[in-house]
C-alpha atoms as a PDB file:
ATOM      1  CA  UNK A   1      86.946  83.965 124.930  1.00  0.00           C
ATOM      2  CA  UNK A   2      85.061  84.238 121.831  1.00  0.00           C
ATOM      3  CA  UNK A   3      85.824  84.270 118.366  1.00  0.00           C
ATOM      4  CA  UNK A   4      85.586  88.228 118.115  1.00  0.00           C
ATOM      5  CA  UNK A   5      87.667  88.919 120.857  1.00  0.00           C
ATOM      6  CA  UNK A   6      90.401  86.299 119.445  1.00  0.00           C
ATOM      7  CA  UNK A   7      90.548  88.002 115.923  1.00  0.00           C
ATOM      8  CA  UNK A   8      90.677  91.451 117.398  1.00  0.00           C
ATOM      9  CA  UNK A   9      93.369  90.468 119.966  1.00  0.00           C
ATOM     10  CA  UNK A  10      95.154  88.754 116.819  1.00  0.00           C
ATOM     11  CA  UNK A  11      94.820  92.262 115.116  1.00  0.00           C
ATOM     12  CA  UNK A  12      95.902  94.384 117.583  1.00  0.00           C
ATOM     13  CA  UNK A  13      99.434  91.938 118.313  1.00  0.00           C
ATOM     14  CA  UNK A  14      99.814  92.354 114.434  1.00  0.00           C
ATOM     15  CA  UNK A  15      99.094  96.176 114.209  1.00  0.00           C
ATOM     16  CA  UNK A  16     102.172  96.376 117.025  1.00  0.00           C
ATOM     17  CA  UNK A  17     104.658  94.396 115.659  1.00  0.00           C
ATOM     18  CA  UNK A  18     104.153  96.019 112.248  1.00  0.00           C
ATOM     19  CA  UNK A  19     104.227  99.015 113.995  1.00  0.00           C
ATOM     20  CA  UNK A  20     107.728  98.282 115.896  1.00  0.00           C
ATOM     21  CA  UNK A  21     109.038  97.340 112.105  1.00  0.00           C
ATOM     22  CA  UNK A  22     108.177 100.185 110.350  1.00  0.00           C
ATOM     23  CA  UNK A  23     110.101 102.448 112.915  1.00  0.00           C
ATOM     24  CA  UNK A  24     113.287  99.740 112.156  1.00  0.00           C
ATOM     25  CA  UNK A  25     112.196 100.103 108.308  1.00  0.00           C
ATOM     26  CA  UNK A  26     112.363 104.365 108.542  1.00  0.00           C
ATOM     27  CA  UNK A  27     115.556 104.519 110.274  1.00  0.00           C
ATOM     28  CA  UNK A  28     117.682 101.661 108.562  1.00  0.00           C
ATOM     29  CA  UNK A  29     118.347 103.255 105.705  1.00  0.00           C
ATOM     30  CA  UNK A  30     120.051 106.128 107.515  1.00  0.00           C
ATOM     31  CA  UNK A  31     123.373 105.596 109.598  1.00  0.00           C
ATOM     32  CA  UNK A  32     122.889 106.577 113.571  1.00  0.00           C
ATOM     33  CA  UNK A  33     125.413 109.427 112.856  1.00  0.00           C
ATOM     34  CA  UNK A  34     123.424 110.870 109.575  1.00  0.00           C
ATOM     35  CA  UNK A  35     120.214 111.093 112.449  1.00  0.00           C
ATOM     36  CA  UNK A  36     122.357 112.640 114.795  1.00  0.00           C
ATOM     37  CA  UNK A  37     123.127 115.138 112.628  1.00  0.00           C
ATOM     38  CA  UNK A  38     120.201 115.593 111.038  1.00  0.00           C
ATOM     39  CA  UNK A  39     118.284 116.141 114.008  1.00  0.00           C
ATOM     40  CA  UNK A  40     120.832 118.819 115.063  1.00  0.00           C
ATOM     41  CA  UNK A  41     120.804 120.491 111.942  1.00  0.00           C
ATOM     42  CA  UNK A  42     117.081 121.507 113.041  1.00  0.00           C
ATOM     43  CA  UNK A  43     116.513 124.279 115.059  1.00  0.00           C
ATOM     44  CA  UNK A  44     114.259 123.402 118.192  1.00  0.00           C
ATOM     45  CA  UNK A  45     112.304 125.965 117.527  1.00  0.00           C
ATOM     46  CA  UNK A  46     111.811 125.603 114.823  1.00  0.00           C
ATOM     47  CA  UNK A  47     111.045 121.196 115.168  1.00  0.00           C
ATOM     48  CA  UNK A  48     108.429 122.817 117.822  1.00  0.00           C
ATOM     49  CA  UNK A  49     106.478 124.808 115.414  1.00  0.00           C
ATOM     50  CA  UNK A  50     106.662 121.727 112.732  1.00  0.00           C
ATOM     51  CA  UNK A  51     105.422 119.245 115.503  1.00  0.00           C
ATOM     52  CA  UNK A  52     102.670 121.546 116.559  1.00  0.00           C
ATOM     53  CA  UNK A  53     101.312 122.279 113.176  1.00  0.00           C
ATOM     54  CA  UNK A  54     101.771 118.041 112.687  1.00  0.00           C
ATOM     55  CA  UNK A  55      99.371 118.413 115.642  1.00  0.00           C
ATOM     56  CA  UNK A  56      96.932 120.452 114.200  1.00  0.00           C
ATOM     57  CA  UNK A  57      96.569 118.440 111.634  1.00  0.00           C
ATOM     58  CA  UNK A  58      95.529 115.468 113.951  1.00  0.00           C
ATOM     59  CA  UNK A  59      92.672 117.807 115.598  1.00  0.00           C
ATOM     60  CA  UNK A  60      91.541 118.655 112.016  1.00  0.00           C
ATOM     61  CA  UNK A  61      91.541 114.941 111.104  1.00  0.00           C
ATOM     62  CA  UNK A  62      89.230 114.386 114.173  1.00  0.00           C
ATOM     63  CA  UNK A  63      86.641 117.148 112.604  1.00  0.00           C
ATOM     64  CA  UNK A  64      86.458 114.610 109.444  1.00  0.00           C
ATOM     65  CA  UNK A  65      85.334 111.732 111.985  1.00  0.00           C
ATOM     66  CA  UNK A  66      82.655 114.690 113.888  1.00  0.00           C
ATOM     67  CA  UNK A  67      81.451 115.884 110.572  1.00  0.00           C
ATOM     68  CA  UNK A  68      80.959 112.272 109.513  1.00  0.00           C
ATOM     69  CA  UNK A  69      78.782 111.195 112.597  1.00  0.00           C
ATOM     70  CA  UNK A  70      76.585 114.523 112.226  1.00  0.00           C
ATOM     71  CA  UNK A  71      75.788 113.613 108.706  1.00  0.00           C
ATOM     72  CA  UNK A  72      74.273 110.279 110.198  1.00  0.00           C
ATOM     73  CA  UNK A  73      71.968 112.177 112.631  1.00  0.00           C
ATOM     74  CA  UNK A  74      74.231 110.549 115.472  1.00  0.00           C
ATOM     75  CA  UNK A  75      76.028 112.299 118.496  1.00  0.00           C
ATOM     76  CA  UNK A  76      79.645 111.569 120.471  1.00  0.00           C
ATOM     77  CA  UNK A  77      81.384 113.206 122.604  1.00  0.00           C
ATOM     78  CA  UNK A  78      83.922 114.869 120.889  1.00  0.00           C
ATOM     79  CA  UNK A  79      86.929 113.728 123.431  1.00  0.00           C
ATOM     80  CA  UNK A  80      86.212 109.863 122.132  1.00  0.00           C
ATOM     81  CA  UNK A  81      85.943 110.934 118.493  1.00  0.00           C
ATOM     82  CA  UNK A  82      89.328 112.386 119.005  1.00  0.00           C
ATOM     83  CA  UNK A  83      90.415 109.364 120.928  1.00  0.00           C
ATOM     84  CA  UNK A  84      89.442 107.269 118.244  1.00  0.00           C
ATOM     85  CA  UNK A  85      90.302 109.531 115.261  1.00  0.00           C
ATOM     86  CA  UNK A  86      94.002 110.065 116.704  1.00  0.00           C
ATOM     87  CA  UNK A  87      94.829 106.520 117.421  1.00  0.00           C
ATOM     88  CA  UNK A  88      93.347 104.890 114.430  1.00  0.00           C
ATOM     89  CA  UNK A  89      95.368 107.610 112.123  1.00  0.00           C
ATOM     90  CA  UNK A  90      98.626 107.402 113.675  1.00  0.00           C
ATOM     91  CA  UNK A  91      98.665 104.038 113.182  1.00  0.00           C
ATOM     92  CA  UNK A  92      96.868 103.743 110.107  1.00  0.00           C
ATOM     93  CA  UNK A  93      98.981 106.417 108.357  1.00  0.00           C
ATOM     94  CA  UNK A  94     102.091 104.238 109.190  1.00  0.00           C
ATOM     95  CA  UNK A  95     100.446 100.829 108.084  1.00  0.00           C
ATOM     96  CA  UNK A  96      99.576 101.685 105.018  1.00  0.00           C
ATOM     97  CA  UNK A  97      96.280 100.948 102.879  1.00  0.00           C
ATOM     98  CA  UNK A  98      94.529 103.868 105.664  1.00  0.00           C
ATOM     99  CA  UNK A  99      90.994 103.201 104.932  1.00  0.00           C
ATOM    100  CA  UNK A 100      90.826  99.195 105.841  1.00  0.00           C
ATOM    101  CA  UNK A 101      93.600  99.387 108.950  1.00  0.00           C
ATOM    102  CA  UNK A 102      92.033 102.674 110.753  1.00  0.00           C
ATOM    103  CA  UNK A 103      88.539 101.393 109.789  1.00  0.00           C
ATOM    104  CA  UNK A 104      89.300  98.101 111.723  1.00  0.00           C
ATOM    105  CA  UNK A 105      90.168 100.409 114.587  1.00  0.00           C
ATOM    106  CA  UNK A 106      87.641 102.797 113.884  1.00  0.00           C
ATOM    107  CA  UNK A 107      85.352 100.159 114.215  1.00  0.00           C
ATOM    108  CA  UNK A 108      86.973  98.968 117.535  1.00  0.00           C
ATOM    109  CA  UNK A 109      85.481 102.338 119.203  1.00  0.00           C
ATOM    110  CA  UNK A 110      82.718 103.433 118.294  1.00  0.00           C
ATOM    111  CA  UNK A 111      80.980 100.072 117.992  1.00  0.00           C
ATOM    112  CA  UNK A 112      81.789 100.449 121.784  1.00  0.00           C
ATOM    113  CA  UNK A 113      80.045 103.651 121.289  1.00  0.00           C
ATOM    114  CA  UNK A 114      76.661 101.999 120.042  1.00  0.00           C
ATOM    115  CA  UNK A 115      77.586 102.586 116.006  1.00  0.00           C
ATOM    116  CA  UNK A 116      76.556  99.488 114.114  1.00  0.00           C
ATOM    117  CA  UNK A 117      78.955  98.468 111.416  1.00  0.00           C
ATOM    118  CA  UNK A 118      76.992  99.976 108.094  1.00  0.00           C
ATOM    119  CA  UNK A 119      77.548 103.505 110.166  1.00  0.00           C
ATOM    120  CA  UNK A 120      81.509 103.273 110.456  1.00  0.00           C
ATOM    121  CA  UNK A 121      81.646 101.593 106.967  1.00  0.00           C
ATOM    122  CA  UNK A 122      80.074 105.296 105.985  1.00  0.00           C
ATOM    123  CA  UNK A 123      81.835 107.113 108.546  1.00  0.00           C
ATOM    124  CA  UNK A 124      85.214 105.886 106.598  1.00  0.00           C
ATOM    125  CA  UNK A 125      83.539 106.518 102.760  1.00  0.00           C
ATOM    126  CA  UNK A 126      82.889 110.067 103.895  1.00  0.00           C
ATOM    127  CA  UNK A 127      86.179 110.544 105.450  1.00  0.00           C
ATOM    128  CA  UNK A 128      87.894 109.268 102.244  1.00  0.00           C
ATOM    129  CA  UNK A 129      85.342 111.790 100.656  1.00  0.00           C
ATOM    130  CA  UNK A 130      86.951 114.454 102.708  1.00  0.00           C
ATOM    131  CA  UNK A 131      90.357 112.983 101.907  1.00  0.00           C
ATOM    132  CA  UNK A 132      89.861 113.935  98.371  1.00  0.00           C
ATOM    133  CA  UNK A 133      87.855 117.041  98.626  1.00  0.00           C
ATOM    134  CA  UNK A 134      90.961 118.675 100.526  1.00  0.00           C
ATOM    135  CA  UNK A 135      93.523 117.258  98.028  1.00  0.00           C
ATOM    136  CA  UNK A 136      92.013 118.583  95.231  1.00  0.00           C
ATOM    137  CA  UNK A 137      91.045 121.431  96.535  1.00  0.00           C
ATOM    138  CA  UNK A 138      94.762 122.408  97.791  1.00  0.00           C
ATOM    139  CA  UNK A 139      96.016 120.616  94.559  1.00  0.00           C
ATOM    140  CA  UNK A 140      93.967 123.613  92.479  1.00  0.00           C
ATOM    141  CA  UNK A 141      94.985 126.389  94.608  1.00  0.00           C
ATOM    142  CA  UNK A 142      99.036 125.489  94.468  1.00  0.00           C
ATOM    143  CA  UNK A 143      98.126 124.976  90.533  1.00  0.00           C
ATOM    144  CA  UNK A 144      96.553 128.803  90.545  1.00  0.00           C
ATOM    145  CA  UNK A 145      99.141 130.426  92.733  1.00  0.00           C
ATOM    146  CA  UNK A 146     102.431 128.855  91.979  1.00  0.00           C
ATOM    147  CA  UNK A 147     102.062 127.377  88.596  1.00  0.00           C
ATOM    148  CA  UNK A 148     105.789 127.363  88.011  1.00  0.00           C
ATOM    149  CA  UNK A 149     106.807 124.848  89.655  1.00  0.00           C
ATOM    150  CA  UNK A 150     103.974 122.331  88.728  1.00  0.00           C
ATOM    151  CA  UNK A 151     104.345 123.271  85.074  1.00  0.00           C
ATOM    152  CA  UNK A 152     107.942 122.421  85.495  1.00  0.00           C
ATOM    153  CA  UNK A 153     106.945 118.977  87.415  1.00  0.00           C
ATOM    154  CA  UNK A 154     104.064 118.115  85.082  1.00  0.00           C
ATOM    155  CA  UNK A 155     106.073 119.613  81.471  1.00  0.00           C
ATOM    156  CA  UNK A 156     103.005 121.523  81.028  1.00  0.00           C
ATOM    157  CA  UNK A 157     103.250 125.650  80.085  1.00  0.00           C
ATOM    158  CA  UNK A 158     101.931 127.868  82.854  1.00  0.00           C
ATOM    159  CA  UNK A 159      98.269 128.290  81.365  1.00  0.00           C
ATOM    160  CA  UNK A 160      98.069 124.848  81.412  1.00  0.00           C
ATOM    161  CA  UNK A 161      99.144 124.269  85.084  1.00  0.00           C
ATOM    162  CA  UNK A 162      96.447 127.028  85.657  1.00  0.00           C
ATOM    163  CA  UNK A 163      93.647 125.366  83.876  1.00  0.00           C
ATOM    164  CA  UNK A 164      94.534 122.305  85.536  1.00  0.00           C
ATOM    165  CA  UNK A 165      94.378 124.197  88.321  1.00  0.00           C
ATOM    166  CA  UNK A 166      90.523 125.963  87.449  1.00  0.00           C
ATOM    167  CA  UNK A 167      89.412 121.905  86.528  1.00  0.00           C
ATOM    168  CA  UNK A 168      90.582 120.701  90.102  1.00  0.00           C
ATOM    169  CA  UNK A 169      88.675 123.488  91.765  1.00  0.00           C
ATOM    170  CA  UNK A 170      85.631 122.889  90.093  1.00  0.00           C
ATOM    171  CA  UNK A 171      85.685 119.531  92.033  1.00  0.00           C
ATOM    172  CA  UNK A 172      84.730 121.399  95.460  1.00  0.00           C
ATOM    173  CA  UNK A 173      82.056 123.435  93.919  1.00  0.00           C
ATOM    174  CA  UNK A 174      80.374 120.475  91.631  1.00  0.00           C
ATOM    175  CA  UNK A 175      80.023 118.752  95.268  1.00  0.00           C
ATOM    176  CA  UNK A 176      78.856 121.304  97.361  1.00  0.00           C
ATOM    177  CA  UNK A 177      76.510 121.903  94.340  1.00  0.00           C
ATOM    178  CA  UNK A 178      75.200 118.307  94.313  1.00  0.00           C
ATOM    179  CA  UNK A 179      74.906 118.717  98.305  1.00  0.00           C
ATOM    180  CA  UNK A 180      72.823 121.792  98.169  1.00  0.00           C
ATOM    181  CA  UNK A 181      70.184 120.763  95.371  1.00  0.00           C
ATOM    182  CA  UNK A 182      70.157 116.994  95.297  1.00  0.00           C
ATOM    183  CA  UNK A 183      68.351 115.775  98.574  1.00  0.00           C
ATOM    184  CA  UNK A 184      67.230 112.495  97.537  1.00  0.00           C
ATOM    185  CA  UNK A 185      69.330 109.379  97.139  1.00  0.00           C
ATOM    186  CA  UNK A 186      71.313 108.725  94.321  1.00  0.00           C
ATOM    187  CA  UNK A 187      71.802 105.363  92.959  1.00  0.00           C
ATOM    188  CA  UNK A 188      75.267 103.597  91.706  1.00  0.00           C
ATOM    189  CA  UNK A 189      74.567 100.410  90.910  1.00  0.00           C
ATOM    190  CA  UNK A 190      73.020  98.565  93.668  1.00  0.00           C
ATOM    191  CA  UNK A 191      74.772 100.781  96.138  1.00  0.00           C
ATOM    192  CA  UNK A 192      72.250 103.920  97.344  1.00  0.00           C
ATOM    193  CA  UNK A 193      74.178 107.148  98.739  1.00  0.00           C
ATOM    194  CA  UNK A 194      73.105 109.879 100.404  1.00  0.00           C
ATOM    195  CA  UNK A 195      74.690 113.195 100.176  1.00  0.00           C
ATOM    196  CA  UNK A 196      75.286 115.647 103.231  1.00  0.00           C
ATOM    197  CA  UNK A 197      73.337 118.250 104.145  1.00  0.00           C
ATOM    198  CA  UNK A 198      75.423 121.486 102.251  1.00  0.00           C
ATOM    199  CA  UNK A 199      76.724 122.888 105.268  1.00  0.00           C
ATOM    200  CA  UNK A 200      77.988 119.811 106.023  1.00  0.00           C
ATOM    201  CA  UNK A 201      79.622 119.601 102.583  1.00  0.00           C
ATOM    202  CA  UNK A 202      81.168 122.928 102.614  1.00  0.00           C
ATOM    203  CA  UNK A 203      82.679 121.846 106.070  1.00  0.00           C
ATOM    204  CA  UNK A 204      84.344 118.980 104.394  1.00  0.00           C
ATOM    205  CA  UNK A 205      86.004 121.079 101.563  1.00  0.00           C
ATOM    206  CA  UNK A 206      87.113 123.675 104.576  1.00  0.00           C
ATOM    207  CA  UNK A 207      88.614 121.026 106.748  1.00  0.00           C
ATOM    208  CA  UNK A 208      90.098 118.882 104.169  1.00  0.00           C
ATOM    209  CA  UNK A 209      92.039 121.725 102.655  1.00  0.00           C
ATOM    210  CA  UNK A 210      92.728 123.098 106.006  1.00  0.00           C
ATOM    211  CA  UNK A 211      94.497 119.432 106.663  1.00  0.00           C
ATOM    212  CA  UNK A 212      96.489 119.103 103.973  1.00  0.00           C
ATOM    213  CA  UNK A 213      97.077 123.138 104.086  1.00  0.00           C
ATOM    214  CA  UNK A 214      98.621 122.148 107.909  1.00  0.00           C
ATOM    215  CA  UNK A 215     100.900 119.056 106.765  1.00  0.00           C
ATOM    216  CA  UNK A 216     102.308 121.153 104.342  1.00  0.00           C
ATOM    217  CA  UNK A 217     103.380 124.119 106.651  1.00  0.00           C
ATOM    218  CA  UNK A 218     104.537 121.021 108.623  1.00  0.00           C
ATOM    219  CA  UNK A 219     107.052 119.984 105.826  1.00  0.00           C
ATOM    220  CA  UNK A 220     108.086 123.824 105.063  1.00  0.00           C
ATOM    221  CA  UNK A 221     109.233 124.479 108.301  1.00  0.00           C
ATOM    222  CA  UNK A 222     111.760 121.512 107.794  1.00  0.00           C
ATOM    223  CA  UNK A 223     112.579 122.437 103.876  1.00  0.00           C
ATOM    224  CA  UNK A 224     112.813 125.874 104.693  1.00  0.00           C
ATOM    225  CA  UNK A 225     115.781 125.316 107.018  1.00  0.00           C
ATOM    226  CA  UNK A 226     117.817 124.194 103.931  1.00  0.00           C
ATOM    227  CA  UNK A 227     116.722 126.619 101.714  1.00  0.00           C
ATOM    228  CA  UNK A 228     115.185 129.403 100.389  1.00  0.00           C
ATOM    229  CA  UNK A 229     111.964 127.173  99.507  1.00  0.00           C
ATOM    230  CA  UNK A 230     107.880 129.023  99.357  1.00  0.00           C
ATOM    231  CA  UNK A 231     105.226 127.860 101.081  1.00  0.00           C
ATOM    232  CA  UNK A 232     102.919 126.777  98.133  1.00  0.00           C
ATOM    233  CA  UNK A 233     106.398 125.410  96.980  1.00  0.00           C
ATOM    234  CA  UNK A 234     105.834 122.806 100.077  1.00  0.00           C
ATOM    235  CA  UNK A 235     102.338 122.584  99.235  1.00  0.00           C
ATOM    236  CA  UNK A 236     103.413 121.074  95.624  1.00  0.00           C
ATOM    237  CA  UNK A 237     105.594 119.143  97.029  1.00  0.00           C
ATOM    238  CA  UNK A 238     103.391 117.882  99.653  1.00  0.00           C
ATOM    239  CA  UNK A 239     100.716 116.449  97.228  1.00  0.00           C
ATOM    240  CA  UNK A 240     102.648 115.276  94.848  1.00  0.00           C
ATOM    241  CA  UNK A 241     104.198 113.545  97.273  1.00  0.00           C
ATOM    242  CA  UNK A 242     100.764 112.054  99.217  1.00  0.00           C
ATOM    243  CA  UNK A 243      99.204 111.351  95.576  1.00  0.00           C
ATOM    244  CA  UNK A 244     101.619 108.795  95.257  1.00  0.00           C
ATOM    245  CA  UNK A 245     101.401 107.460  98.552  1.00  0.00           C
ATOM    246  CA  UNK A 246      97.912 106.981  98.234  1.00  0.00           C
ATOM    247  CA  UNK A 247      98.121 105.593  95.023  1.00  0.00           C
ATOM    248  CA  UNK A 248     100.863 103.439  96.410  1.00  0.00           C
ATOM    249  CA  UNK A 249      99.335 102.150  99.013  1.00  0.00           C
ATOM    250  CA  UNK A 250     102.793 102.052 100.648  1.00  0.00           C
ATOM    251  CA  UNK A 251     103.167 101.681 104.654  1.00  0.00           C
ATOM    252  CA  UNK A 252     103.942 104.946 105.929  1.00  0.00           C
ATOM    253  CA  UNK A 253     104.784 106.177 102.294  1.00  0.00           C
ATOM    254  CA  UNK A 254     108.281 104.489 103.002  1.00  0.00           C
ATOM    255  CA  UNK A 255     110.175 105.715 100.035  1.00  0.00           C
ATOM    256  CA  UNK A 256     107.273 107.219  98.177  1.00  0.00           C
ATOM    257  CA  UNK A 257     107.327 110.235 100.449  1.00  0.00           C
ATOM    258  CA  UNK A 258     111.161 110.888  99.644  1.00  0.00           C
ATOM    259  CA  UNK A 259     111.696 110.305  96.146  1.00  0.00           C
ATOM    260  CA  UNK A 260     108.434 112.756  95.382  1.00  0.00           C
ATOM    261  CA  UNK A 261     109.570 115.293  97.679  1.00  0.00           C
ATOM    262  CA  UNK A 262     113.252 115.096  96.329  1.00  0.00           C
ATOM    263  CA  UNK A 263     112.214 115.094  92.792  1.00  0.00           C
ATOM    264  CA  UNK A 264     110.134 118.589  93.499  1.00  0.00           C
ATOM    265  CA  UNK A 265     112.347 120.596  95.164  1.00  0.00           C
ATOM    266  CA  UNK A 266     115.749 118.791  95.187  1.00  0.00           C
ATOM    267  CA  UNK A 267     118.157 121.544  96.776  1.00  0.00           C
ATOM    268  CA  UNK A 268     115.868 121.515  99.964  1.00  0.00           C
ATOM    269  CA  UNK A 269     114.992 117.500 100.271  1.00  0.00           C
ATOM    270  CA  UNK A 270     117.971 117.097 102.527  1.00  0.00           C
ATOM    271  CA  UNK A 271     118.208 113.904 104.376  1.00  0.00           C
ATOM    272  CA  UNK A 272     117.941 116.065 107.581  1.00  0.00           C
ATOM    273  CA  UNK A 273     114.625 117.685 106.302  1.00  0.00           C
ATOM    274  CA  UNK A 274     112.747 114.160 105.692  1.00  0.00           C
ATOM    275  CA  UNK A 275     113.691 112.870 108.770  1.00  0.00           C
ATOM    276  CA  UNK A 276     112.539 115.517 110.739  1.00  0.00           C
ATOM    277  CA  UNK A 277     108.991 115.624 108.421  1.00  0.00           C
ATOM    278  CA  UNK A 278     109.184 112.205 109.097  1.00  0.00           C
ATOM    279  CA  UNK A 279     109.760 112.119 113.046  1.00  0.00           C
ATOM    280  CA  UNK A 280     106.884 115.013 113.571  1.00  0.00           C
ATOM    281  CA  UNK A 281     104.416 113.694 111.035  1.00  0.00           C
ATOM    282  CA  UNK A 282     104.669 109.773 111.498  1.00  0.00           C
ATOM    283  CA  UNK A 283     106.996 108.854 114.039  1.00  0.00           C
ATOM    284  CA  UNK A 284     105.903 110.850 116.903  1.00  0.00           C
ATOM    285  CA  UNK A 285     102.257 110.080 116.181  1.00  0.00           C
ATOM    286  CA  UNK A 286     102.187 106.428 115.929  1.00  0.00           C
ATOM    287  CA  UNK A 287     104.226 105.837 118.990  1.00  0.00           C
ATOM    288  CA  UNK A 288     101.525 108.206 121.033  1.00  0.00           C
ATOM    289  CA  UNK A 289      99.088 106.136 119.386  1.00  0.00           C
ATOM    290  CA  UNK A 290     100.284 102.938 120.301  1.00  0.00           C
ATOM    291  CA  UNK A 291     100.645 104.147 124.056  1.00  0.00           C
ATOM    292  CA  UNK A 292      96.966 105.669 124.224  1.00  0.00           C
ATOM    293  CA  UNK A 293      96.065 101.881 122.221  1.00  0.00           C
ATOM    294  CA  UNK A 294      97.168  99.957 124.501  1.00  0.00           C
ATOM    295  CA  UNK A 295      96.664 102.331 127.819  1.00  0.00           C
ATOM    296  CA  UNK A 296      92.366 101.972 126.201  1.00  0.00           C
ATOM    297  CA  UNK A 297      92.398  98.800 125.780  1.00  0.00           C
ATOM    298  CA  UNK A 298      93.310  97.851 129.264  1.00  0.00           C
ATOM    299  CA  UNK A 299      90.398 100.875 130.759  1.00  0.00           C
ATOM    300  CA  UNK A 300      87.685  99.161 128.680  1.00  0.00           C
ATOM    301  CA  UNK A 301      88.868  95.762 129.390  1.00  0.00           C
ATOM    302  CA  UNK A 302      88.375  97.010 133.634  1.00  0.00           C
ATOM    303  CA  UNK A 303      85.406  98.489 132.739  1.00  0.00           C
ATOM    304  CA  UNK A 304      84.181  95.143 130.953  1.00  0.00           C
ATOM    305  CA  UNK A 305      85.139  93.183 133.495  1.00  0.00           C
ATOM    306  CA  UNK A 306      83.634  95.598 136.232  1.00  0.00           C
ATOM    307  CA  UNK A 307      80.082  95.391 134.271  1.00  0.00           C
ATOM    308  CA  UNK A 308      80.181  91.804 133.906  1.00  0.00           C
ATOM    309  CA  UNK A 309      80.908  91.062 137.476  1.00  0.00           C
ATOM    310  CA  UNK A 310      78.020  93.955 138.506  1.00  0.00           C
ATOM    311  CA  UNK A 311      75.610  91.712 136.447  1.00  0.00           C
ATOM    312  CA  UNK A 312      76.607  88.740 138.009  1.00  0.00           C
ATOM    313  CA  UNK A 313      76.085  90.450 141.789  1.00  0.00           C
ATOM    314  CA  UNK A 314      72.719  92.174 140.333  1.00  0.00           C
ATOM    315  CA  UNK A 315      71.876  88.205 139.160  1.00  0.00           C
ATOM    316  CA  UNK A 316      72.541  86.578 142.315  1.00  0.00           C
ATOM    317  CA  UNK A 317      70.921  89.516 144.439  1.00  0.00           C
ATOM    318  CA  UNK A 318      67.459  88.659 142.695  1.00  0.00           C
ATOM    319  CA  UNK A 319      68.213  85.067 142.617  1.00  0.00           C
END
């Protein structure tokens, strides 16, 4: 066994325990009979329509991964890009510090896939790219439509909640800008980086907004069953809430996620509401991940071992 294999293995036996004690870390804080009733307190229904849009939001995080391998002139098949994109999300989301732990698993596929390292190391730049193009973007559209409540958050008046909301917008359009007229490389340092093609970029502002736009319809459907809370009231919440987890850095926004969302709207943060968020968002996700993990690793390791003992037969055949 070489030294690769040995590290990886070593990764992937740490990536599952940490996995297994972030689901004890989410649920010891709560007593089994405060989950119990939690859970009941949400209608099926309406858990259904949460986990689905949670779902959505997976296939939209795979379009980040698709749009990223375009930009490099390269081509997948879109059922392993989701393969990929699903498990090394659910499991990076919960892990915390996203970009390194799904890049390692990132990595894992599509170097299978005939990407070298240098093209996953931009796949994940361009995804964090994405990442902050749909934040921002959502971020100045809450600030435009509901500026109440993010005046009231940030102690700001309402024209200044709506010309933070104008300068956050002007993100998005300074990029696609840059896309559409700059086609040469520009220089940072002794780093070089080359911008998408603009359709590409305007892609990235659509499905990075669209993202965050479905997490947040995720986490309304479980506010709004406590009260009588807006949509774009979720969406404040909602990145508020991931702004601090990703300047946080904390696994699975353990926490993070709670306190932000309780401090925005504090009559609907029930304990009932952030469990369920929590359960169709994160839990749910990373324990499908883990299954499809480890159900991949053992088809590639056949199909490894089925190639290698092919090449041996095909050896002794013209021996």
């Amino acid at each position: 066994m070489n030294l690769k294999r040995i590290i990886w293995n070593g990764f992937l036996v740490a990536a599952l325990c940490v996995a297994g004690l972030l689901l004890y870390r989410i649920f010891r804080q709560y007593s089994l009979e405060q989950i119990v009733q939690s859970v009941r307190s949400i209608p099926f229904a309406t858990f259904c329509t949460a986990l689905l849009f949670a779902m959505s939001s997976y296939l939209c995080l795979s379009c980040f991964d698709l749009l990223a391998i375009r930009s490099l002139g390269k081509s997948l098949p879109y059922r392993n890009i989701l393969l990929a994109s699903f498990i090394s999300l659910s499991l990076g989301h919960n892990i915390g510090f996203a970009g390194l732990s799904s890049g390692a698993f990132r990595y894992r596929y599509y170097s299978r896939w005939g990407l070298t390292i240098e093209d996953v190391a931009k796949i994940i730049l361009f995804c964090g790219v994405t990442v902050g193009l749909g934040l921002t973007t959502l971020a100045g559209l809450a600030l435009l439509v509901n500026p109440d409540d993010p005046a009231r958050l940030l102690r700001l008046d309402r024209a200044g909640a709506r010309l933070f909301g104008l300068s956050a917008l002007i993100v998005p359009v300074i990029y696609a800008s840059l896309a559409f007229f700059v086609r040469r490389k520009l220089r940072l340092w002794r780093w070089s980086l080359q911008l998408p093609r603009f359709p590409i970029a305007v892609a990235q502002i659509g499905v990075g907004t669209i993202n965050f736009m479905l997490v947040s319809a995720c986490l309304h459907q479980m506010l709004a069953v406590f009260g009588d809370v807006t949509f774009f009231r979720s969406v404040t919440a909602y990145v508020l809430a991931n702004s601090a987890i990703l300047a946080t850095h904390v696994p699975g926004g353990l926490g993070v996620l709670e306190a932000t969302v309780s401090y925005a709207v504090p009559q609907e943060a029930s304990i009932g509401a952030l469990i369920a968020f929590r359960c169709a968002y994160f839990f749910i996700p990373l324990a499908l991940g883990t299954v499809l993990l480890l159900i991949s690793e053992v088809v590639f390791r056949r199909s490894r071992r089925a190639d290698e003992e092919a090449d041996e037969r095909a050896e002794a055949q013209s021996v």
